[in-house]
C-alpha atoms as a PDB file:
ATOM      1  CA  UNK A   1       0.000   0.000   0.000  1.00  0.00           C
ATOM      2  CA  UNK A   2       1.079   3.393  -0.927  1.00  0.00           C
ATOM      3  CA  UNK A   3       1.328   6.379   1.800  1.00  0.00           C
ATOM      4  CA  UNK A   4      -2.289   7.390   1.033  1.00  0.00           C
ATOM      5  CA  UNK A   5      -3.434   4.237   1.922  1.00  0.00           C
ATOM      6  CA  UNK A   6      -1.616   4.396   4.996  1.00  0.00           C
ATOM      7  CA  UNK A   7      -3.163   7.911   5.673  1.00  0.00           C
ATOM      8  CA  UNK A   8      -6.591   6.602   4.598  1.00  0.00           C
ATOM      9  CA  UNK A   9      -6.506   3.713   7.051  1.00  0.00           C
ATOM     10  CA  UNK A  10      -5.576   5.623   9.690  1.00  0.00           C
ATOM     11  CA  UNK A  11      -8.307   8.031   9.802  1.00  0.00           C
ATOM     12  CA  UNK A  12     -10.290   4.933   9.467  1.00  0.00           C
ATOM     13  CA  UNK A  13      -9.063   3.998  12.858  1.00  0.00           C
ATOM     14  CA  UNK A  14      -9.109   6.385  14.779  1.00  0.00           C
ATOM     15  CA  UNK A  15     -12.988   7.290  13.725  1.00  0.00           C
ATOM     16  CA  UNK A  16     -14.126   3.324  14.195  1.00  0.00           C
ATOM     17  CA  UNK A  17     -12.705   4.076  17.314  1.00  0.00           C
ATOM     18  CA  UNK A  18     -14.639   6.910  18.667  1.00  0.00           C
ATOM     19  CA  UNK A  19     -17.573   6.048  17.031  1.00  0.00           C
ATOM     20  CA  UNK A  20     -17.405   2.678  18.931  1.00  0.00           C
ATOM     21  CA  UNK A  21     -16.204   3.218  22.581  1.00  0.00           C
ATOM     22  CA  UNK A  22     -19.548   3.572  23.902  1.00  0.00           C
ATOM     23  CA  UNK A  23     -20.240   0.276  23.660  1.00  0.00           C
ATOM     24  CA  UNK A  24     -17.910  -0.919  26.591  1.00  0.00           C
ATOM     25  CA  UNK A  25     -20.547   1.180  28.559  1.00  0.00           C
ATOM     26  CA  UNK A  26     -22.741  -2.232  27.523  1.00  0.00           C
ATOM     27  CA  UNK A  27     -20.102  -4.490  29.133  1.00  0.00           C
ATOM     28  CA  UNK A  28     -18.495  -4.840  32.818  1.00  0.00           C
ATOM     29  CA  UNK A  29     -14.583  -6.439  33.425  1.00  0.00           C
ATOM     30  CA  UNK A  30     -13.779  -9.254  34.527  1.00  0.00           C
ATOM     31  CA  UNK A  31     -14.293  -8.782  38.147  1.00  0.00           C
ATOM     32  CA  UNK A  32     -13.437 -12.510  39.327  1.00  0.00           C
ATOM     33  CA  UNK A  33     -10.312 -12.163  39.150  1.00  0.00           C
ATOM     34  CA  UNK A  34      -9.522  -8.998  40.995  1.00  0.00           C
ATOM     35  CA  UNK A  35      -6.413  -7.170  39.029  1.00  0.00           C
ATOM     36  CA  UNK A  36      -8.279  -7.276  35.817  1.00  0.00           C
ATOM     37  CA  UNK A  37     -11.547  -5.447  38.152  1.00  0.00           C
ATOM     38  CA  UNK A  38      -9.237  -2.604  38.265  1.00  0.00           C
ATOM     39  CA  UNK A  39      -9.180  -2.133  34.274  1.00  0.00           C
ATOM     40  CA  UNK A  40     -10.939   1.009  33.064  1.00  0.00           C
ATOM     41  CA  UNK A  41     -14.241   0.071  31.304  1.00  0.00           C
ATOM     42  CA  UNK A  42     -14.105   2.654  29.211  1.00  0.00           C
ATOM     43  CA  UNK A  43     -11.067   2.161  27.426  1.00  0.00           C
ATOM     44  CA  UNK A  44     -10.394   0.798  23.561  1.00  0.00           C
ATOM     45  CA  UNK A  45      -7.565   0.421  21.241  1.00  0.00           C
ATOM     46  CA  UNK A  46      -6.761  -0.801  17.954  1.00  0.00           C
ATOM     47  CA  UNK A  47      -3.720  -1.618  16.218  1.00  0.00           C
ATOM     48  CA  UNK A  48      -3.143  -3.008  12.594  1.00  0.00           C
ATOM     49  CA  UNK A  49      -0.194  -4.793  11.136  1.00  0.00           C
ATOM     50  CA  UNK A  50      -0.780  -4.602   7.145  1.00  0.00           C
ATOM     51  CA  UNK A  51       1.095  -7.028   5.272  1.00  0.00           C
ATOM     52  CA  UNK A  52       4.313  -5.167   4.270  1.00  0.00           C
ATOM     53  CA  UNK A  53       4.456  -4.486   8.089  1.00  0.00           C
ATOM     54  CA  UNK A  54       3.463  -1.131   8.218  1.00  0.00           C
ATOM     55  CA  UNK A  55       1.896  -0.725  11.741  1.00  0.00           C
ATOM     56  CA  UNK A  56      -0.773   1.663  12.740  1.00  0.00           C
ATOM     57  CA  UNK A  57      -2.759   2.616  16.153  1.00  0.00           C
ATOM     58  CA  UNK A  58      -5.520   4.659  17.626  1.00  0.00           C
ATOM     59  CA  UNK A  59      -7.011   4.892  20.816  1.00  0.00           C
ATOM     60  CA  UNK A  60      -6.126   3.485  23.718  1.00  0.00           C
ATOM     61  CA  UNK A  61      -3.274   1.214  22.015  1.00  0.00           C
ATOM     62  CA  UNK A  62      -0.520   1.841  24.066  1.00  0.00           C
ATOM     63  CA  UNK A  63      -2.136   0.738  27.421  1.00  0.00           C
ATOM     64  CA  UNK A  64      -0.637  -3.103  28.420  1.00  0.00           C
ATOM     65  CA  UNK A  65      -2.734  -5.909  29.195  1.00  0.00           C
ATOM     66  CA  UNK A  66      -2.444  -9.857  30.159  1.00  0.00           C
ATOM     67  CA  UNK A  67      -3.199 -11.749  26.869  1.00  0.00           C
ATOM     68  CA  UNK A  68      -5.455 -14.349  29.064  1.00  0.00           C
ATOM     69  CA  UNK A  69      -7.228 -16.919  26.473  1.00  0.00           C
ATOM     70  CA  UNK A  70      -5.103 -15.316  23.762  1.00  0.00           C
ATOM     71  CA  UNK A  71      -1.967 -16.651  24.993  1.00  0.00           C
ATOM     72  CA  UNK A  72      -4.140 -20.269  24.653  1.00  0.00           C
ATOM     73  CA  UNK A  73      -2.837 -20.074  20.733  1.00  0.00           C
ATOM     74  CA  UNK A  74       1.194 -20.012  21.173  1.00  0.00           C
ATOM     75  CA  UNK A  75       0.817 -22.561  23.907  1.00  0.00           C
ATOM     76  CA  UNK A  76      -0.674 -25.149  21.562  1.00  0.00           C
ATOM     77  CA  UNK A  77       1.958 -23.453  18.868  1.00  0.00           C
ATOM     78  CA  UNK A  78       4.614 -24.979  21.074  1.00  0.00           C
ATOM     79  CA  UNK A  79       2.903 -27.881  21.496  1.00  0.00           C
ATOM     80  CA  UNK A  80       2.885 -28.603  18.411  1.00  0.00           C
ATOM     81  CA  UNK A  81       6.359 -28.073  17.281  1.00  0.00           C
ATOM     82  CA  UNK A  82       7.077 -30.139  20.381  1.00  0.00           C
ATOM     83  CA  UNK A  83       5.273 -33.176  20.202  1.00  0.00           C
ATOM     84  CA  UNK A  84       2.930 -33.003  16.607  1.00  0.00           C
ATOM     85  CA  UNK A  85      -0.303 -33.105  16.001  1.00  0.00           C
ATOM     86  CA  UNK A  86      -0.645 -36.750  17.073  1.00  0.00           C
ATOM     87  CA  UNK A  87       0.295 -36.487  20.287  1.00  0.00           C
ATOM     88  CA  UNK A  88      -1.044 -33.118  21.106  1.00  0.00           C
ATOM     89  CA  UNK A  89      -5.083 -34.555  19.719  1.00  0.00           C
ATOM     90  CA  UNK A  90      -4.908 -37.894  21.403  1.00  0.00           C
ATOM     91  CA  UNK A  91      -5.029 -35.539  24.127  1.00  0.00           C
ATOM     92  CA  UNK A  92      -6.881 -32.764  23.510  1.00  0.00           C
ATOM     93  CA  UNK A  93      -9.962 -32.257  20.927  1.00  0.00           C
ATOM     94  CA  UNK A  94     -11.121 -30.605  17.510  1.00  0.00           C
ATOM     95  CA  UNK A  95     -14.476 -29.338  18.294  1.00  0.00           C
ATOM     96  CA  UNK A  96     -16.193 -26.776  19.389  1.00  0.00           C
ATOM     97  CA  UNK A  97     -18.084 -27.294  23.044  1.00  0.00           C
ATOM     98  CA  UNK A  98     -21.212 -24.660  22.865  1.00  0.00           C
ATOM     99  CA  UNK A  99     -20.399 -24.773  26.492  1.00  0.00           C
ATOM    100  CA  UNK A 100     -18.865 -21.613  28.684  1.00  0.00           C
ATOM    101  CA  UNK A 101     -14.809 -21.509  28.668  1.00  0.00           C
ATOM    102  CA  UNK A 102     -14.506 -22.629  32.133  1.00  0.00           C
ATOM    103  CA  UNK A 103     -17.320 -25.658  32.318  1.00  0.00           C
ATOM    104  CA  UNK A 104     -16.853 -28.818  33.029  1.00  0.00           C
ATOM    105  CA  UNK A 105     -20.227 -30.296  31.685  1.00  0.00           C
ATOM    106  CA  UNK A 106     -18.733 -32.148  28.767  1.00  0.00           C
ATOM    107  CA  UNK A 107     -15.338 -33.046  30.446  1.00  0.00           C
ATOM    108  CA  UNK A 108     -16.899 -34.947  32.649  1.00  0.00           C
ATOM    109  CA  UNK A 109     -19.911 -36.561  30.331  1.00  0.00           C
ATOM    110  CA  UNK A 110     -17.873 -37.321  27.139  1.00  0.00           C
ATOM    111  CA  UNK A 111     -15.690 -40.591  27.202  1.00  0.00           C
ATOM    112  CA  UNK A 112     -12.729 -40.374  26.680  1.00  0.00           C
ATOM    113  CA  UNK A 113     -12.294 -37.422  29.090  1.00  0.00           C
ATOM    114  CA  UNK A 114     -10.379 -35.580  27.472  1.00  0.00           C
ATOM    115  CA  UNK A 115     -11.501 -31.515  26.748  1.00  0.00           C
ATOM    116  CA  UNK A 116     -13.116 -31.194  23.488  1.00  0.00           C
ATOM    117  CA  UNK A 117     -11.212 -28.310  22.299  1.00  0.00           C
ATOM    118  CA  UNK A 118      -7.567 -26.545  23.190  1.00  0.00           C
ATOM    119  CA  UNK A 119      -9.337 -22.920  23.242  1.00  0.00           C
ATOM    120  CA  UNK A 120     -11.211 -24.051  26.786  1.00  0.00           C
ATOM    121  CA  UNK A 121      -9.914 -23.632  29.648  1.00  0.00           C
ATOM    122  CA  UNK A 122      -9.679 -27.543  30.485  1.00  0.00           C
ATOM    123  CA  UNK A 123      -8.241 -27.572  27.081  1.00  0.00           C
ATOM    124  CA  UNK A 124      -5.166 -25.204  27.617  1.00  0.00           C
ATOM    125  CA  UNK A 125      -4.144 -26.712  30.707  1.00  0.00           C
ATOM    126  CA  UNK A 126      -4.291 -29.752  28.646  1.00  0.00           C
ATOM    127  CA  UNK A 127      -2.123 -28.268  26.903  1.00  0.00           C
ATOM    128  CA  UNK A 128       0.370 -26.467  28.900  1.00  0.00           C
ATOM    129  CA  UNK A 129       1.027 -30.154  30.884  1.00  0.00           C
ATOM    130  CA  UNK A 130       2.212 -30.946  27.248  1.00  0.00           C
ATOM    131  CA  UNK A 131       5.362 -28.279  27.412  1.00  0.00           C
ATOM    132  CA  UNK A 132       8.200 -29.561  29.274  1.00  0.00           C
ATOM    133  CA  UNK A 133      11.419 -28.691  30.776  1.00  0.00           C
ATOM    134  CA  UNK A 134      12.938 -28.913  34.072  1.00  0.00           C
ATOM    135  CA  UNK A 135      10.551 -26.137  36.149  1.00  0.00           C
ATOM    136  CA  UNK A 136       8.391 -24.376  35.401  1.00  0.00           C
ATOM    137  CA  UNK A 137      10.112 -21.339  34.240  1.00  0.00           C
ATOM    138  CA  UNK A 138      11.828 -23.150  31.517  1.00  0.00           C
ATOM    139  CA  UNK A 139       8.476 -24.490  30.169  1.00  0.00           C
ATOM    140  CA  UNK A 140       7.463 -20.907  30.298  1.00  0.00           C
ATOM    141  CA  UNK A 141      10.452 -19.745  28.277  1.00  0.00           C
ATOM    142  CA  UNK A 142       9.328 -21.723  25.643  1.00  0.00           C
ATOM    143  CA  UNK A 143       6.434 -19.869  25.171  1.00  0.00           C
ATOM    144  CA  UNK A 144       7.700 -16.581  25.843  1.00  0.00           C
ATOM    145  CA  UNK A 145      10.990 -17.653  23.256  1.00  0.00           C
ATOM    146  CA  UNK A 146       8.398 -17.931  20.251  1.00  0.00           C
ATOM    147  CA  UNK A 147       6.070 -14.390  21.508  1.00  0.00           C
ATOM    148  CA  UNK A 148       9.450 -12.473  21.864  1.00  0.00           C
ATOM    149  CA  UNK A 149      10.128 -13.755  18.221  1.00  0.00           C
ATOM    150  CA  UNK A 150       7.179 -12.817  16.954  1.00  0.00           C
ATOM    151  CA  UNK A 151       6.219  -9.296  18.354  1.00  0.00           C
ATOM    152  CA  UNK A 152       9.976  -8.230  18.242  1.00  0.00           C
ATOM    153  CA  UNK A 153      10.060  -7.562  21.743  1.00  0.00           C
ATOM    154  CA  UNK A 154      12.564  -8.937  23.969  1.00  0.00           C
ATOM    155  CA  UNK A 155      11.035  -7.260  26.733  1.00  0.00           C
ATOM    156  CA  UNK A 156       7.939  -8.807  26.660  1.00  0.00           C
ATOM    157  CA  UNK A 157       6.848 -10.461  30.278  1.00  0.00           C
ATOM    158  CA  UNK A 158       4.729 -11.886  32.841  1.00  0.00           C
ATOM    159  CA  UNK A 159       2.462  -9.265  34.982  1.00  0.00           C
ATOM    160  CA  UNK A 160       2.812 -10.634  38.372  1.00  0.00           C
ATOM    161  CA  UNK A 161       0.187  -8.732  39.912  1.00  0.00           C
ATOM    162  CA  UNK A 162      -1.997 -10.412  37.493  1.00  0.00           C
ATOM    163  CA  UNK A 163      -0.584 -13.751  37.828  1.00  0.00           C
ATOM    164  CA  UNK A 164      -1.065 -13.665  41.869  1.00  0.00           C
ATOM    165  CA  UNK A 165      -4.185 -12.292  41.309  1.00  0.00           C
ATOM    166  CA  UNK A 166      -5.146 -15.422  38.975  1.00  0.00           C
ATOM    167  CA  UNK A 167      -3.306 -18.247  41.173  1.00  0.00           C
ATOM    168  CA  UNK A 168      -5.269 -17.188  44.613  1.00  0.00           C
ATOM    169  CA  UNK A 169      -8.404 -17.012  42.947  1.00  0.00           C
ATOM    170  CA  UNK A 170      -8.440 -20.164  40.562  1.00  0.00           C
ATOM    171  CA  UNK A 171     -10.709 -22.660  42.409  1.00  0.00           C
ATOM    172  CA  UNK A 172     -12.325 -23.932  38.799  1.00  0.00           C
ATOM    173  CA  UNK A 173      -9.372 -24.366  37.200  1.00  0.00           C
ATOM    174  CA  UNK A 174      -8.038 -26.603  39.857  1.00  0.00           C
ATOM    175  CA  UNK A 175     -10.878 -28.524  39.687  1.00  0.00           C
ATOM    176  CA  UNK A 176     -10.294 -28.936  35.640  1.00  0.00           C
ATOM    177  CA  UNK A 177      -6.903 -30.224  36.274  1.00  0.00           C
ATOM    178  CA  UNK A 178      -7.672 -32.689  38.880  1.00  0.00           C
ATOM    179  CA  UNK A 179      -9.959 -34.054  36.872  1.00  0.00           C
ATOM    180  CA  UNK A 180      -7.741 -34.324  34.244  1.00  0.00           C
ATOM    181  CA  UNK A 181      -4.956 -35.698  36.315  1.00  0.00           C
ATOM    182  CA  UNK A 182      -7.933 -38.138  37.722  1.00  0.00           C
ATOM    183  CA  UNK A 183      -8.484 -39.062  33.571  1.00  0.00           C
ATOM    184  CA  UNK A 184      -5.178 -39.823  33.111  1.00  0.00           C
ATOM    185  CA  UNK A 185      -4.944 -36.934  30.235  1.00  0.00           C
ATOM    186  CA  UNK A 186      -2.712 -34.676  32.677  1.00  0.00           C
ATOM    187  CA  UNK A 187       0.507 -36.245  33.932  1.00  0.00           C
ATOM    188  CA  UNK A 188       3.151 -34.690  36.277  1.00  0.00           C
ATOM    189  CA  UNK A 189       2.917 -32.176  38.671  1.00  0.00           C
ATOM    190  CA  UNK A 190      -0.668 -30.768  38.787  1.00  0.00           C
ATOM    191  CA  UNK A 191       0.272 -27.445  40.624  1.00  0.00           C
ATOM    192  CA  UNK A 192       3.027 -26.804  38.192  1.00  0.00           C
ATOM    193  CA  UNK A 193       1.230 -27.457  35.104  1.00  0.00           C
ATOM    194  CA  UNK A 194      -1.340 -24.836  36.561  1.00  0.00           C
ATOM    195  CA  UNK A 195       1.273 -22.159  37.276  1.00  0.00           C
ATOM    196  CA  UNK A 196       2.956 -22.296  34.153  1.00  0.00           C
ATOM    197  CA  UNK A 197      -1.023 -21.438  32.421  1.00  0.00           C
ATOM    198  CA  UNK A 198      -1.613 -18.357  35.110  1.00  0.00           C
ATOM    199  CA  UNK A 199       1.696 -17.355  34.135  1.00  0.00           C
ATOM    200  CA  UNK A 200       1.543 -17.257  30.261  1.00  0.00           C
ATOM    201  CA  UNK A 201      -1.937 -16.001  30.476  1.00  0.00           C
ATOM    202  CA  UNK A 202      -0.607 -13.171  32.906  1.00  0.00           C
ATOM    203  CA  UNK A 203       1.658 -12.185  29.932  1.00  0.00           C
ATOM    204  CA  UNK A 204       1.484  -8.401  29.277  1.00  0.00           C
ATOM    205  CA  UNK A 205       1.414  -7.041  25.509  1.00  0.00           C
ATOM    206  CA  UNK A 206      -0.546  -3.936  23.822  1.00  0.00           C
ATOM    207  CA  UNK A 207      -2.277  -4.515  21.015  1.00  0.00           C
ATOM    208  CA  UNK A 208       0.803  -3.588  18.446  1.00  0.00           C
ATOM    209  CA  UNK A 209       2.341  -6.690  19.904  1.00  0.00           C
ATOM    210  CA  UNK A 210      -1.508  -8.553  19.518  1.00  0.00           C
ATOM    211  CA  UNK A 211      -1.127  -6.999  15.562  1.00  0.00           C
ATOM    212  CA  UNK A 212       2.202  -8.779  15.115  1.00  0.00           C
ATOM    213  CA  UNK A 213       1.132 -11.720  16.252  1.00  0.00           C
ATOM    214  CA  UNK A 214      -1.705 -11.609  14.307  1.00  0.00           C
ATOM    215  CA  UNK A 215       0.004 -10.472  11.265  1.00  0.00           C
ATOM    216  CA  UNK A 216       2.372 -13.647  11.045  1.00  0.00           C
ATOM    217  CA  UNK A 217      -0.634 -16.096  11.319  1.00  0.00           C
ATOM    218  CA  UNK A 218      -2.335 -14.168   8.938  1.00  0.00           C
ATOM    219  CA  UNK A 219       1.140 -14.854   6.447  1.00  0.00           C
ATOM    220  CA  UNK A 220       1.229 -18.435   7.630  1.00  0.00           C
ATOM    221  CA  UNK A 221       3.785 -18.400  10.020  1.00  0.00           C
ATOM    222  CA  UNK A 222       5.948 -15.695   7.650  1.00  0.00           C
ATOM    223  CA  UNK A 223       7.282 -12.847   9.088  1.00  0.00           C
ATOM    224  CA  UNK A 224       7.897  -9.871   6.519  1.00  0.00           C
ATOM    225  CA  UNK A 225      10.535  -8.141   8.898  1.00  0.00           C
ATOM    226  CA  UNK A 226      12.749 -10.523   9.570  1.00  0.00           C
ATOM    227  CA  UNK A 227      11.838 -12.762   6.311  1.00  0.00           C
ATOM    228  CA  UNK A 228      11.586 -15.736   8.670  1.00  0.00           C
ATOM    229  CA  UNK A 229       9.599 -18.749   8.444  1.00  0.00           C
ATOM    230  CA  UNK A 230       9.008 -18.230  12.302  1.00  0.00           C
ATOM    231  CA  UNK A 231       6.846 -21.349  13.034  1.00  0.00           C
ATOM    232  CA  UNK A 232       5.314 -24.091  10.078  1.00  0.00           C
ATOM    233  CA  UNK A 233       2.637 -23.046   8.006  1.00  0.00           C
ATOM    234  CA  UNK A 234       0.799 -26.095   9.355  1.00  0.00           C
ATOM    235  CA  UNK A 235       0.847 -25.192  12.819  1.00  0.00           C
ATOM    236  CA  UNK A 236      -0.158 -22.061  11.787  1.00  0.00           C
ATOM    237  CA  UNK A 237      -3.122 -23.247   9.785  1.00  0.00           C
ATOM    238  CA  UNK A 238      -4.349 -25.253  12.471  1.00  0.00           C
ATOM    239  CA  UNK A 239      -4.293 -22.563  15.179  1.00  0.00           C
ATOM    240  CA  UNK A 240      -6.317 -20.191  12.515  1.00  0.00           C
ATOM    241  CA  UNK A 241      -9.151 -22.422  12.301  1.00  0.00           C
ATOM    242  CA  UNK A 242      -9.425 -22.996  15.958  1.00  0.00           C
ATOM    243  CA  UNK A 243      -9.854 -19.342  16.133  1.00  0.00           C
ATOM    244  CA  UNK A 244     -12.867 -19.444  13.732  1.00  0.00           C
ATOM    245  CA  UNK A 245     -14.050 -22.418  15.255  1.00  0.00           C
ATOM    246  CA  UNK A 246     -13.624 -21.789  19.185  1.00  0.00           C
ATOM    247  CA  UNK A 247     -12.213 -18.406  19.569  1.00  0.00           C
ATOM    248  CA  UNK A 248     -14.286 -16.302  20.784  1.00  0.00           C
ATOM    249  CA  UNK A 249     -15.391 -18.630  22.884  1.00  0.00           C
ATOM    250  CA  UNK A 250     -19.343 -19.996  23.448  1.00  0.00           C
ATOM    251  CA  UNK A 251     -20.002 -16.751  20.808  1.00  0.00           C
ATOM    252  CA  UNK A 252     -17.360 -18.147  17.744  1.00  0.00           C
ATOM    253  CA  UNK A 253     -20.390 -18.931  15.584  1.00  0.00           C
ATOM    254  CA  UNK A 254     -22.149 -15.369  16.298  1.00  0.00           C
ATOM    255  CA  UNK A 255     -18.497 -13.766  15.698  1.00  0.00           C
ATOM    256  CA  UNK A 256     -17.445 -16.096  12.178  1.00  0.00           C
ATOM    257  CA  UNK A 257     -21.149 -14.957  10.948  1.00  0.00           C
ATOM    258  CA  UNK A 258     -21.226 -10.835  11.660  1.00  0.00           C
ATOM    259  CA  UNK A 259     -17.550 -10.325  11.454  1.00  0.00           C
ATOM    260  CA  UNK A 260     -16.014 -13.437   9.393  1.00  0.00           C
ATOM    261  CA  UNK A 261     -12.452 -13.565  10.800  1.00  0.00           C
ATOM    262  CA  UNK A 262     -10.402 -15.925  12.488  1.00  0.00           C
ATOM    263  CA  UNK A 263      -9.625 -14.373  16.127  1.00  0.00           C
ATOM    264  CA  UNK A 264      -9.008 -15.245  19.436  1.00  0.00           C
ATOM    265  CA  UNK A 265      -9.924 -13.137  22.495  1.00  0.00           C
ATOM    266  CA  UNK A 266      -8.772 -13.064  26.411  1.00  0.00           C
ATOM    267  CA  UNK A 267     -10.840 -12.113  29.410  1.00  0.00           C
ATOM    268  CA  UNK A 268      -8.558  -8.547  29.545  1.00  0.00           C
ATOM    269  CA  UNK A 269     -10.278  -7.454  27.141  1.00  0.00           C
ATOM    270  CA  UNK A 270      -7.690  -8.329  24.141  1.00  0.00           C
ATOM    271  CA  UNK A 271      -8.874  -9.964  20.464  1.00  0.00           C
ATOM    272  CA  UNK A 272      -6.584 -11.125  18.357  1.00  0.00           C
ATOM    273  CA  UNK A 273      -7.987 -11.425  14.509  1.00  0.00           C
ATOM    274  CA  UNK A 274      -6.247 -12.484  11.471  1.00  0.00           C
ATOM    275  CA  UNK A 275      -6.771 -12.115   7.749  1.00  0.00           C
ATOM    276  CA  UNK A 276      -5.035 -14.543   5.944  1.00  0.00           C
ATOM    277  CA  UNK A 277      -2.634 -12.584   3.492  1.00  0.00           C
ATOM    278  CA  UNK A 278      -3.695  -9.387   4.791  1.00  0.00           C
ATOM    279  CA  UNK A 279      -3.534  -8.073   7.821  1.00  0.00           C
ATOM    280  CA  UNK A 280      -3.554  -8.841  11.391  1.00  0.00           C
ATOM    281  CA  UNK A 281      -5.379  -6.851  14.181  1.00  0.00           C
ATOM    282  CA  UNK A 282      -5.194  -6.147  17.923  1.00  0.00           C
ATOM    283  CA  UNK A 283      -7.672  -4.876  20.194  1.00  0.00           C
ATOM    284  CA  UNK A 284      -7.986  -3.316  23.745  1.00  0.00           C
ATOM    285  CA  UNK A 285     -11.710  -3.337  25.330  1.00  0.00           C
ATOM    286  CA  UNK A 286     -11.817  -4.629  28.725  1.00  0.00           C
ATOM    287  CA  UNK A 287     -15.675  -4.073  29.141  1.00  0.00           C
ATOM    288  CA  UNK A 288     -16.356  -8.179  28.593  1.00  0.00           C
ATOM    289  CA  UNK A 289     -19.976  -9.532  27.400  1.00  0.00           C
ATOM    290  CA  UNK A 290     -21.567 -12.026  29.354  1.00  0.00           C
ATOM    291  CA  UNK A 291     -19.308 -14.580  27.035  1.00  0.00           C
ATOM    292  CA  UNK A 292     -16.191 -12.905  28.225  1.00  0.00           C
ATOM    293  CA  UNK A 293     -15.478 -10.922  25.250  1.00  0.00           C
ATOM    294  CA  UNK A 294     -14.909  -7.676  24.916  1.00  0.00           C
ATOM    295  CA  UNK A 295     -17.983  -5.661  23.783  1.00  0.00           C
ATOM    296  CA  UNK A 296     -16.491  -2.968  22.136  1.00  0.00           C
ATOM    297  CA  UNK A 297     -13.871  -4.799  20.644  1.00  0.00           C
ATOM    298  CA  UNK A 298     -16.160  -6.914  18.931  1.00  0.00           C
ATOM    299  CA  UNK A 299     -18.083  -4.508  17.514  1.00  0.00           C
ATOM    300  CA  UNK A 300     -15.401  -2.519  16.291  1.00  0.00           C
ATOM    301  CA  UNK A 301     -13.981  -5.068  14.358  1.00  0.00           C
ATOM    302  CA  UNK A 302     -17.771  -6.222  12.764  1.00  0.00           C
ATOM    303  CA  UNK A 303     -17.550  -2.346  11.244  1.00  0.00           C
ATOM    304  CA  UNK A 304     -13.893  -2.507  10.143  1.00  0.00           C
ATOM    305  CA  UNK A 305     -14.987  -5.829   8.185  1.00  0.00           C
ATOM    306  CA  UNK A 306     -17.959  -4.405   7.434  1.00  0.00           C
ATOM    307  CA  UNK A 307     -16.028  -1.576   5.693  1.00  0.00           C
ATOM    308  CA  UNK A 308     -13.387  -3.197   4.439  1.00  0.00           C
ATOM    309  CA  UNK A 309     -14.157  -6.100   3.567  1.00  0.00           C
ATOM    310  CA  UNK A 310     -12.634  -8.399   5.238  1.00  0.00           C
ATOM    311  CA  UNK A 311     -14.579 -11.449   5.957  1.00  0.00           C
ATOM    312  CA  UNK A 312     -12.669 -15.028   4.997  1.00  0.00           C
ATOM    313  CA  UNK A 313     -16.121 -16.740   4.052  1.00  0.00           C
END
């Protein structure tokens, strides 16, 4: 795209975004786990990574926040490279649940117990038992390795406020991976496994790291600034469609319909959308819909596709 573009896009932005932030008035944060209650309601920012990597921002995209459910996709990533795909599924599920992120209904009624999907909660601790190394801070590394890579930020790291926050106040996620440890689809250290997911979801970014993230899925793993293949266009292809399929959680059919990207979104407020050979897009909106997503977020990017065309179906 030429500099008019550019220009053009911008304004774009920046008028979405005022023309959308009253919708977080609509929505409340996430007030069970008591850090993210302290978020301001009323905030939203965008950022887009276009496919040459030109980056560009409005509103409130300079403000951090904890990827949550976001950080579900580079955990599988990892995964992935670590193990393949059939190691990682014997574990862990293709499909969609219907279900809330943090229910247990269908881990416990389905045989084999194992969590239908790696987007749920179950699911990414699942998961994150999959990662190893010694402690638990070199399992983390892995993950933050591959985000450091991809945003271009070595200082990316983990929000300990957050992650206490998270840990003290995590009674259904416990229960999850018990259960799972019960089903014989968790092995080693319970308490570890569940540190190491607070921890990666207590990862801080702002949504120009979300957009660079976003951007390389959208190019299949490709990064334009480095002119790396950064992870294999397989892996990358499979975390895409879990996005359409489960990302936005119990709401990925609503969001696929009225918006028609693949995304993933975190209980901070954060989405993460890519389109493939485009683009890729972060958001800030920490004023959550009953489905834990964030209400202005979602709405903003259902006009920018709207506008621009951007829907994948």
């Amino acid at each position: 795209m030429d500099k008019m573009d550019h220009i053009n896009i911008q304004q774009v932005l920046e008028q979405t975004v005022q023309e959308t932030v009253s919708e977080a008035e609509k929505g409340e944060v996430a007030s069970y786990i008591p850090e993210l209650a302290r978020q301001d309601k009323r905030r939203l920012g965008i950022s887009v990574c276009l496919k040459d990597g030109t980056l560009l921002s409005a509103g409130d995209a300079h403000l951090p926040f904890t990827l949550q459910s976001i950080s579900k996709i580079f955990s599988l990533m990892v995964a992935l490279c670590e193990h393949g795909e059939r190691y990682v599924f014997e574990r862990v599920g293709k499909e969609p649940t219907g279900d809330p992120f943090n229910s247990i209904i269908k881990l416990e009624t389905i045989k084999p117990h194992k969590p239908l999907n790696p987007m749920i909660n179950a699911g990414a601790i699942a998961v994150a038992g999959m990662i190893p190394g010694a402690t638990v801070e070199k399992r983390l590394e892995k993950i933050m390795r591959l985000l450091r890579k991809m945003t271009g930020n070595p200082e990316l790291r983990v929000n300990y406020d957050v992650y206490q926050s998270e840990k003290q106040t995590a009674d259904r996620n416990r229960a999850l991976a018990y259960f799972l440890k019960e089903s014989k689809i968790l092995s080693g250290d319970v308490e570890e496994t569940l540190d190491l997911y607070f921890r990666h979801c207590s990862i801080e970014v702002t949504t120009v790291e979300v957009a660079r993230l976003a951007a390389i899925l959208a190019a299949d793993g490709y990064d334009i600034v480095s002119g790396e293949q950064l992870l294999p266009r397989e892996v990358a292809r499979i975390c895409k469609t879990f996005m359409v399929t489960c990302g936005m959680y119990n709401a990925s059919g609503e969001f696929a319909i009225d918006v028609g990207i693949p995304a993933k979104s975190g209980v901070a407020g954060g989405i993460m959308a890519s389109v493939p050979q485009r683009m890729g897009l972060g958001v800030f909106g920490p004023a959550l819909d009953e489905k834990g997503n964030s209400v202005a977020g979602v709405k903003l990017l259902q006009r920018l596709s709207d506008m621009w065309d951007l829907s994948i179906f």
